[in-house]
PDB file of N, CA and C in Angstrom:
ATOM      1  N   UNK A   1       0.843  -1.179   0.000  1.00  0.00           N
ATOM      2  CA  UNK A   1       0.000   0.000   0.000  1.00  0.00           C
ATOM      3  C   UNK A   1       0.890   1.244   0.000  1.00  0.00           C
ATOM      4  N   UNK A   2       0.305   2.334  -0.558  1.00  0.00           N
ATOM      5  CA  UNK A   2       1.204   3.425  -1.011  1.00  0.00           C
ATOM      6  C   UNK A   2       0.988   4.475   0.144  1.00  0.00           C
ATOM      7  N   UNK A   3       1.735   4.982   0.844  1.00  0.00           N
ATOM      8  CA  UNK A   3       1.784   6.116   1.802  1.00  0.00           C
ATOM      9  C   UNK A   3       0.596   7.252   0.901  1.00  0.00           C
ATOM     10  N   UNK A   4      -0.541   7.875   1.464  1.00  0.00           N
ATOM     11  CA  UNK A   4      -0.771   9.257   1.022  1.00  0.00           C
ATOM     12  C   UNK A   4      -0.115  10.358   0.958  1.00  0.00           C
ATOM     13  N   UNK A   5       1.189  10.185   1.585  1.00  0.00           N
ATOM     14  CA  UNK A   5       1.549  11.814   1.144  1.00  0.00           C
ATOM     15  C   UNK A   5       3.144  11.242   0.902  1.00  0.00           C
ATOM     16  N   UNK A   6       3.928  11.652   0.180  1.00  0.00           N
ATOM     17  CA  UNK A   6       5.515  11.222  -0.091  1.00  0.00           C
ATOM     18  C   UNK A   6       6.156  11.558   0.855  1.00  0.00           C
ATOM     19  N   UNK A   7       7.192  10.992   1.222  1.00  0.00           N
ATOM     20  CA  UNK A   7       8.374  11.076   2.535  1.00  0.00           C
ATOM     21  C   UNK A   7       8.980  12.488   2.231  1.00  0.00           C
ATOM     22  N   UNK A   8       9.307  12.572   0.558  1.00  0.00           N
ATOM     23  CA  UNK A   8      10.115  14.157   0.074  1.00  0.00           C
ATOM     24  C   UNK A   8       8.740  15.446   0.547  1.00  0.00           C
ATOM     25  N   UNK A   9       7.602  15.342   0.495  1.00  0.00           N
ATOM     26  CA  UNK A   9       6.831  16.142   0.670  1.00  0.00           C
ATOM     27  C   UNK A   9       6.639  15.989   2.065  1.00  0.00           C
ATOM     28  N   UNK A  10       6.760  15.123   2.845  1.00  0.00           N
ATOM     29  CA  UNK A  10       6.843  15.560   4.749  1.00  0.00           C
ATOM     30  C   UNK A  10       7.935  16.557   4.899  1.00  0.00           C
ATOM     31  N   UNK A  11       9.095  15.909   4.305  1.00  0.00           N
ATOM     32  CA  UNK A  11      10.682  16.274   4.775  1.00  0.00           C
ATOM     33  C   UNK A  11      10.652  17.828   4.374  1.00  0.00           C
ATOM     34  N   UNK A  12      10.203  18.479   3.032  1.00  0.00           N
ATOM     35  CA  UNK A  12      10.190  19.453   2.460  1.00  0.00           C
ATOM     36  C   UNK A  12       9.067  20.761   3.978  1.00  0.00           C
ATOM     37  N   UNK A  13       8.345  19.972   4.107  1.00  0.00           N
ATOM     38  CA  UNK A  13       7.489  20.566   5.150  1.00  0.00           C
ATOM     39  C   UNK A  13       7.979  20.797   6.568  1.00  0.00           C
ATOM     40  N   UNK A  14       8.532  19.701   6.753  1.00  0.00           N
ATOM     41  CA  UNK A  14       9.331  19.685   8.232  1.00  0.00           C
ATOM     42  C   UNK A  14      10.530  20.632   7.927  1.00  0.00           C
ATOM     43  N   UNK A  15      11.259  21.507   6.900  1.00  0.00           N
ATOM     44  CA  UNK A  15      12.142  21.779   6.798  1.00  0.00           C
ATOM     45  C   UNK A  15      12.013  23.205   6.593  1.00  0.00           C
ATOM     46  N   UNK A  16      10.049  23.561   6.105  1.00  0.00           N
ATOM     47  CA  UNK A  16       9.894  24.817   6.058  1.00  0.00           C
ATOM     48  C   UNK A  16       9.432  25.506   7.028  1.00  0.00           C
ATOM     49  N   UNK A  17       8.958  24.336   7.982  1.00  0.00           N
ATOM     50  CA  UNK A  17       8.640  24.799   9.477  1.00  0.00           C
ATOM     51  C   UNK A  17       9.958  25.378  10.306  1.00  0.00           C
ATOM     52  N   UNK A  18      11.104  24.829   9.978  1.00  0.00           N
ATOM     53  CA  UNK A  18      11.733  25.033  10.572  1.00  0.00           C
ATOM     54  C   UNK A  18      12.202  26.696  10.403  1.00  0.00           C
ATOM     55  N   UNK A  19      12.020  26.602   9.425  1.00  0.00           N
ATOM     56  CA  UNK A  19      12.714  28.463   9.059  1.00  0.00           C
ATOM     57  C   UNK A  19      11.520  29.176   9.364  1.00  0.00           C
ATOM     58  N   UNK A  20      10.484  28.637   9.803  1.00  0.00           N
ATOM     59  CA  UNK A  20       9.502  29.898  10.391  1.00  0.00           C
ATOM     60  C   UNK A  20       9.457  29.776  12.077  1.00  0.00           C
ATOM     61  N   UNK A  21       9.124  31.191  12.609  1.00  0.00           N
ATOM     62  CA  UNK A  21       9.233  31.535  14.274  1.00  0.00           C
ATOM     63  C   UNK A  21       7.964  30.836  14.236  1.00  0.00           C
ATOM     64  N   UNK A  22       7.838  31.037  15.605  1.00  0.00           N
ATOM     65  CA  UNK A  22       6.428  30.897  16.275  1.00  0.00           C
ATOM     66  C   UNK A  22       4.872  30.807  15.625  1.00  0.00           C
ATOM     67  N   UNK A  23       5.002  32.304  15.126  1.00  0.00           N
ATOM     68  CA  UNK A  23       3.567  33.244  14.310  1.00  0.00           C
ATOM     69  C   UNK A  23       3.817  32.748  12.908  1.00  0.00           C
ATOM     70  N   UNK A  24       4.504  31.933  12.421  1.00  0.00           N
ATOM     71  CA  UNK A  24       5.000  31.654  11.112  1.00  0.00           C
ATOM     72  C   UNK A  24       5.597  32.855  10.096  1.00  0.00           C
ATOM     73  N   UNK A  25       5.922  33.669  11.025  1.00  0.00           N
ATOM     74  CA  UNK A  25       6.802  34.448  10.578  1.00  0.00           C
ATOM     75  C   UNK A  25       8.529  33.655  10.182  1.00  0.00           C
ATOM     76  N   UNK A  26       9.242  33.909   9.217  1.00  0.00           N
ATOM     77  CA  UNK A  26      10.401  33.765   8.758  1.00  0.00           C
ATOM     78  C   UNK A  26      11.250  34.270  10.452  1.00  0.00           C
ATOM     79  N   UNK A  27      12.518  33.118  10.822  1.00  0.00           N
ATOM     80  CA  UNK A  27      13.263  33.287  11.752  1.00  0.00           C
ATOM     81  C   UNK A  27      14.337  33.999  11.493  1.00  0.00           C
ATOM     82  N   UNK A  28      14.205  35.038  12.339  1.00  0.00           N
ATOM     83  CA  UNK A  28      15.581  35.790  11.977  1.00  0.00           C
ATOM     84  C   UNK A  28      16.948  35.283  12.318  1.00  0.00           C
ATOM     85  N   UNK A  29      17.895  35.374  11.802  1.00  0.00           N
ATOM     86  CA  UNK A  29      19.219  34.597  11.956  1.00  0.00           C
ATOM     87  C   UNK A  29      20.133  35.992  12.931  1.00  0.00           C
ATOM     88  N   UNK A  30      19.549  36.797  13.223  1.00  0.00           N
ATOM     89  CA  UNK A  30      20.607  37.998  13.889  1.00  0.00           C
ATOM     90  C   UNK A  30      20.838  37.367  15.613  1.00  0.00           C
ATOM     91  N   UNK A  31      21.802  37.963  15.807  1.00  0.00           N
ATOM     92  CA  UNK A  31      21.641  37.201  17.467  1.00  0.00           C
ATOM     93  C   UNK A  31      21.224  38.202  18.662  1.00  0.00           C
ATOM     94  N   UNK A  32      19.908  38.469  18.108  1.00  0.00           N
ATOM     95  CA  UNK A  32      19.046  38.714  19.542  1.00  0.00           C
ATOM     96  C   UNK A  32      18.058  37.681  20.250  1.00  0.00           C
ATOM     97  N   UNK A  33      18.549  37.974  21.753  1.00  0.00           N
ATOM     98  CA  UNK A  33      17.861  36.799  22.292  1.00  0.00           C
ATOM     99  C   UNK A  33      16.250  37.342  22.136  1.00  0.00           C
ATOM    100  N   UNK A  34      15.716  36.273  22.568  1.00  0.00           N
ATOM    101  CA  UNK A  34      14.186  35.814  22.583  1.00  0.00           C
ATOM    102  C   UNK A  34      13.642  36.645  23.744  1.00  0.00           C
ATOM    103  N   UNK A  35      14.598  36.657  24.922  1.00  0.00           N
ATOM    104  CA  UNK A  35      14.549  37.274  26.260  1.00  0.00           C
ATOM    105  C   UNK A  35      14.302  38.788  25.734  1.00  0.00           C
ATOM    106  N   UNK A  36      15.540  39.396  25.043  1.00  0.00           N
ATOM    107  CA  UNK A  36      15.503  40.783  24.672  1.00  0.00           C
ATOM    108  C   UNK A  36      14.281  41.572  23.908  1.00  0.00           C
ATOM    109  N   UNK A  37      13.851  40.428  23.028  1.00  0.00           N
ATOM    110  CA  UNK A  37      12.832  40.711  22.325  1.00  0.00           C
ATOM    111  C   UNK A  37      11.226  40.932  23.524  1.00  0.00           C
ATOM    112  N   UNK A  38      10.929  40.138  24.373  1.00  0.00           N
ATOM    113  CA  UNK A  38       9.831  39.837  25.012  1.00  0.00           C
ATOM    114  C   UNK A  38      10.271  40.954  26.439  1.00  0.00           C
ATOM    115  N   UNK A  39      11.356  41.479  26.456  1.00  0.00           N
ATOM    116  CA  UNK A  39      11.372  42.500  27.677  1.00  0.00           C
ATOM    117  C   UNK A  39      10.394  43.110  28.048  1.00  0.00           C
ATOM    118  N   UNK A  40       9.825  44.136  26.940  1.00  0.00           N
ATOM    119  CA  UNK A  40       8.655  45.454  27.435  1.00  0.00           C
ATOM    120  C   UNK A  40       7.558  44.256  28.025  1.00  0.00           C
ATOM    121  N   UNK A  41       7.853  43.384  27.083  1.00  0.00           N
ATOM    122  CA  UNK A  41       6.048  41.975  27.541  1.00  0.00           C
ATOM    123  C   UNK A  41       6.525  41.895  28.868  1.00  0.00           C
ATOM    124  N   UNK A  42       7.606  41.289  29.020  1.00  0.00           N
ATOM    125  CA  UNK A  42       7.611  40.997  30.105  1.00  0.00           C
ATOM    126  C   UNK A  42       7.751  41.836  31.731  1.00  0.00           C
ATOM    127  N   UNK A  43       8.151  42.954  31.470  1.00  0.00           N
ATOM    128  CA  UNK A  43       7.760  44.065  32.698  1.00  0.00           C
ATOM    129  C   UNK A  43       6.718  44.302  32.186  1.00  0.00           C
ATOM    130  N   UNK A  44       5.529  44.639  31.756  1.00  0.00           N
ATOM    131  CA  UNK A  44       4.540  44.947  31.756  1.00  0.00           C
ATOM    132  C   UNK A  44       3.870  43.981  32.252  1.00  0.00           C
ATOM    133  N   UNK A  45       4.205  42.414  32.143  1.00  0.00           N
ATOM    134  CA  UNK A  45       3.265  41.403  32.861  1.00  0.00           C
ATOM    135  C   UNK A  45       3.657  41.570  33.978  1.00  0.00           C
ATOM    136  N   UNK A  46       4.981  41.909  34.541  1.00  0.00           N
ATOM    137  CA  UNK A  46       5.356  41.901  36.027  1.00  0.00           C
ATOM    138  C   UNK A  46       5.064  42.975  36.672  1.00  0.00           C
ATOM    139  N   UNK A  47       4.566  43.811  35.657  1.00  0.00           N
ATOM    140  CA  UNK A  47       3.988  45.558  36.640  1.00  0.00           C
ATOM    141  C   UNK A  47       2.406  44.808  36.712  1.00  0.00           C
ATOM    142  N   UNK A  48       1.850  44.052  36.187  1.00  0.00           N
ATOM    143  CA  UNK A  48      -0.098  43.521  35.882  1.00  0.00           C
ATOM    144  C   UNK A  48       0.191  42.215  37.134  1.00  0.00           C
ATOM    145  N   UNK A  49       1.144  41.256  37.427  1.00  0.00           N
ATOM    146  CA  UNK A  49       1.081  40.699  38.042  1.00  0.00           C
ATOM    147  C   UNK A  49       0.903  41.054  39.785  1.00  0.00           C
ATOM    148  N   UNK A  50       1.880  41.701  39.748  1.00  0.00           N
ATOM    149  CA  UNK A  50       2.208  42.613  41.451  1.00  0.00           C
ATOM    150  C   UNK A  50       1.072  43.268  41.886  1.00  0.00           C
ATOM    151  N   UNK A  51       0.165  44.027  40.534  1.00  0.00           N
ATOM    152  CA  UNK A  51      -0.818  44.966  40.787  1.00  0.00           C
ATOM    153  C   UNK A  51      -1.939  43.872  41.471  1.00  0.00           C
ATOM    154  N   UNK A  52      -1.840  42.924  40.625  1.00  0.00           N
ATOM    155  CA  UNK A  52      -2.864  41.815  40.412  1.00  0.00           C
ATOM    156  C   UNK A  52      -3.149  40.925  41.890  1.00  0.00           C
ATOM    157  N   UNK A  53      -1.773  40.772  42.294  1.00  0.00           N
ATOM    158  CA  UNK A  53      -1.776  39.255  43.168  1.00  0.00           C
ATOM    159  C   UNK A  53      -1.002  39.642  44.158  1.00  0.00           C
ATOM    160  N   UNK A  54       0.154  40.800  44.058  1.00  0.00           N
ATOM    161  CA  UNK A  54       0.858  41.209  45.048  1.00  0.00           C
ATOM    162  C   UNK A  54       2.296  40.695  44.544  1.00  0.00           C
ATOM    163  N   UNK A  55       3.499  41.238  45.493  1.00  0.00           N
ATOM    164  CA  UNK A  55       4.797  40.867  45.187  1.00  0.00           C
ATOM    165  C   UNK A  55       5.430  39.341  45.357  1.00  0.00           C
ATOM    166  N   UNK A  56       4.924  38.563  46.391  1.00  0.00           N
ATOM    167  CA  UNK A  56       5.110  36.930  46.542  1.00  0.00           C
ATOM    168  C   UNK A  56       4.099  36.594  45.754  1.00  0.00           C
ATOM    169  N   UNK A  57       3.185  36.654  45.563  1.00  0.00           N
ATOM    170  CA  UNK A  57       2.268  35.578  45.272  1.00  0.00           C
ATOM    171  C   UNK A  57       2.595  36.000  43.265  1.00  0.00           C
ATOM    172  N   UNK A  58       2.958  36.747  42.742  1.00  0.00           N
ATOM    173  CA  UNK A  58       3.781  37.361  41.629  1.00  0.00           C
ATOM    174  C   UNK A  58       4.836  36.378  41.320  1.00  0.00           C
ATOM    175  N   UNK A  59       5.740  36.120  42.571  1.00  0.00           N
ATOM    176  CA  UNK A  59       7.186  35.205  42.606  1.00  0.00           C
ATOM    177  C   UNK A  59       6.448  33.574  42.374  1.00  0.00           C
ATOM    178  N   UNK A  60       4.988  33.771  42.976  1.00  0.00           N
ATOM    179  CA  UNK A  60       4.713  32.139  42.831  1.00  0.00           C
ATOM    180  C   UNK A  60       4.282  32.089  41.273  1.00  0.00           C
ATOM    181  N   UNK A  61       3.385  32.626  40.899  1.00  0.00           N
ATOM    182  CA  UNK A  61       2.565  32.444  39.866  1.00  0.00           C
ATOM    183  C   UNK A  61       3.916  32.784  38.673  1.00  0.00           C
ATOM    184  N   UNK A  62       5.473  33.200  38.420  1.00  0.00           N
ATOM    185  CA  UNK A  62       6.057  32.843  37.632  1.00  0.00           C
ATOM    186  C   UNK A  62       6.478  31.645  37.852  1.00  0.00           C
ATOM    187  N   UNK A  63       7.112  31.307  38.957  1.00  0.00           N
ATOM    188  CA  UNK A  63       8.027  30.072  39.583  1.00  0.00           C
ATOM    189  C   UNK A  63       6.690  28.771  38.734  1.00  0.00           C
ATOM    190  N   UNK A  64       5.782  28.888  38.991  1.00  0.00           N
ATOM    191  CA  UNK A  64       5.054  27.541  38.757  1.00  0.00           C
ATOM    192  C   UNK A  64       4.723  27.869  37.361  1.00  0.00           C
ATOM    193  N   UNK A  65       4.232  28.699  36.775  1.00  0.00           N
ATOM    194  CA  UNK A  65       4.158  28.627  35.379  1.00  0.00           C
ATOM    195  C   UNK A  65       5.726  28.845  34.351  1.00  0.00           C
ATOM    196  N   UNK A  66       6.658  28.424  34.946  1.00  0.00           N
ATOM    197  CA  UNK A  66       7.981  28.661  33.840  1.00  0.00           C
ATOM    198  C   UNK A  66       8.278  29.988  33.345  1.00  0.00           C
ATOM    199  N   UNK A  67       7.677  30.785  34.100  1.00  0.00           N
ATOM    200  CA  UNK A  67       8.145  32.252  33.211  1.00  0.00           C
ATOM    201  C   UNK A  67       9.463  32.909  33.901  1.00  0.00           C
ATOM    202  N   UNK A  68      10.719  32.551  33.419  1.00  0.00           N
ATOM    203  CA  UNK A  68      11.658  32.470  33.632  1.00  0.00           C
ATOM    204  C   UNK A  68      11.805  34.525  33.122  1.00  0.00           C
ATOM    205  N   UNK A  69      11.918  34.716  32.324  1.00  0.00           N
ATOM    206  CA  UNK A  69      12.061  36.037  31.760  1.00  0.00           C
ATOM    207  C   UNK A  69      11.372  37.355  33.006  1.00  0.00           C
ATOM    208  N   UNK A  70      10.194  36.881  33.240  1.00  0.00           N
ATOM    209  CA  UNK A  70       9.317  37.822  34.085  1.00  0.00           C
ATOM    210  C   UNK A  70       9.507  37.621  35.600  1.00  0.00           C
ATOM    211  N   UNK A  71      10.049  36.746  36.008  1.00  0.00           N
ATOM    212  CA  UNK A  71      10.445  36.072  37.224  1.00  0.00           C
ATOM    213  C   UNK A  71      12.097  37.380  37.185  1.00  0.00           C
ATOM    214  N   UNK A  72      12.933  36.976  36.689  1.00  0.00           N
ATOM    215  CA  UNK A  72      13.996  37.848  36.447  1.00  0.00           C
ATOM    216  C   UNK A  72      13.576  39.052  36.600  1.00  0.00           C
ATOM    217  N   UNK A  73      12.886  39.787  35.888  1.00  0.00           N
ATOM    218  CA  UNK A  73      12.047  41.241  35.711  1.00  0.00           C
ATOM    219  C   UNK A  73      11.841  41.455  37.314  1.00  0.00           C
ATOM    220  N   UNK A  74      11.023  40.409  37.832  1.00  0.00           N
ATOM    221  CA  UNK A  74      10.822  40.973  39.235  1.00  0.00           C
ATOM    222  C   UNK A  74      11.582  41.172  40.475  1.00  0.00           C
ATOM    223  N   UNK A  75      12.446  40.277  39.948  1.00  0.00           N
ATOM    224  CA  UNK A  75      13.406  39.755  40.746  1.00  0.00           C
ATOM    225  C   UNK A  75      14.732  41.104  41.010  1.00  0.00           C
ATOM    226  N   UNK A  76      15.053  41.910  39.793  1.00  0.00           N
ATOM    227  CA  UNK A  76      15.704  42.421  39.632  1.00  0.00           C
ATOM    228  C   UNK A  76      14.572  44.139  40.113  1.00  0.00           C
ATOM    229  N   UNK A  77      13.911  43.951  39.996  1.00  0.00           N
ATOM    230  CA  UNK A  77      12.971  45.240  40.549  1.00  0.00           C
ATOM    231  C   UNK A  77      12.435  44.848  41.735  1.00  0.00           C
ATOM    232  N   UNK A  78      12.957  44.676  42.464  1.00  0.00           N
ATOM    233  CA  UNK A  78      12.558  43.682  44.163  1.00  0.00           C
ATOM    234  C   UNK A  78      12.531  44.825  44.887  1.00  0.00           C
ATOM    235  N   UNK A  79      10.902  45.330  45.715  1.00  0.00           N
ATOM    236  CA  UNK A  79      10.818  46.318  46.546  1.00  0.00           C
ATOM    237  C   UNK A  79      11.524  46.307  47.706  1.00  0.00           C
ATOM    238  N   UNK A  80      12.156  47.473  47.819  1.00  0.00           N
ATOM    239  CA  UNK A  80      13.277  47.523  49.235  1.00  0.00           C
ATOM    240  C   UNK A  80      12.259  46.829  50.776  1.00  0.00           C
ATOM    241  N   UNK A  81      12.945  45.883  51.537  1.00  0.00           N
ATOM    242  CA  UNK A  81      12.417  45.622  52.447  1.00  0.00           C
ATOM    243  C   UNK A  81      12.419  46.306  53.403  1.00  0.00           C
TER     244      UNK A  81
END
């Protein structure tokens, strides 16, 4: 029995995914990080979080969801004790 779609037409596909970002936008090859790019996002979620939930409970809700970038953000803007 014959595959429906050819192995060269997966491979061709798997290969054009690869050169697109996220949004299927084309990946840029310059070396800015991902971090640098998502900065303003990410203090702005950490100014909506603090407002939101407060300054610990801010530290929890990155720590458990992986937001490594916005966790940093807060971390580095840490209200004087």
């Amino acid at each position: 029995m014959k595959p429906a779609v050819s192995e060269g037409w997966v491979a061709s596909r798997r290969d054009s995914a690869r050169q697109r970002g996220r949004a299927g936008q084309p990946v840029s090859h310059e070396r800015v990080s991902h971090a640098q790019d998502n900065h303003p996002y990410q203090r702005d979620l950490a100014a909506a979080l603090v407002a939101g939930l407060g300054y610990d409970d801010a530290l929890a809700a990155c720590r458990s969801n992986g937001w490594d970038g916005v966790l940093r953000v807060l971390l580095a803007e840490r209200p004087a004790a």
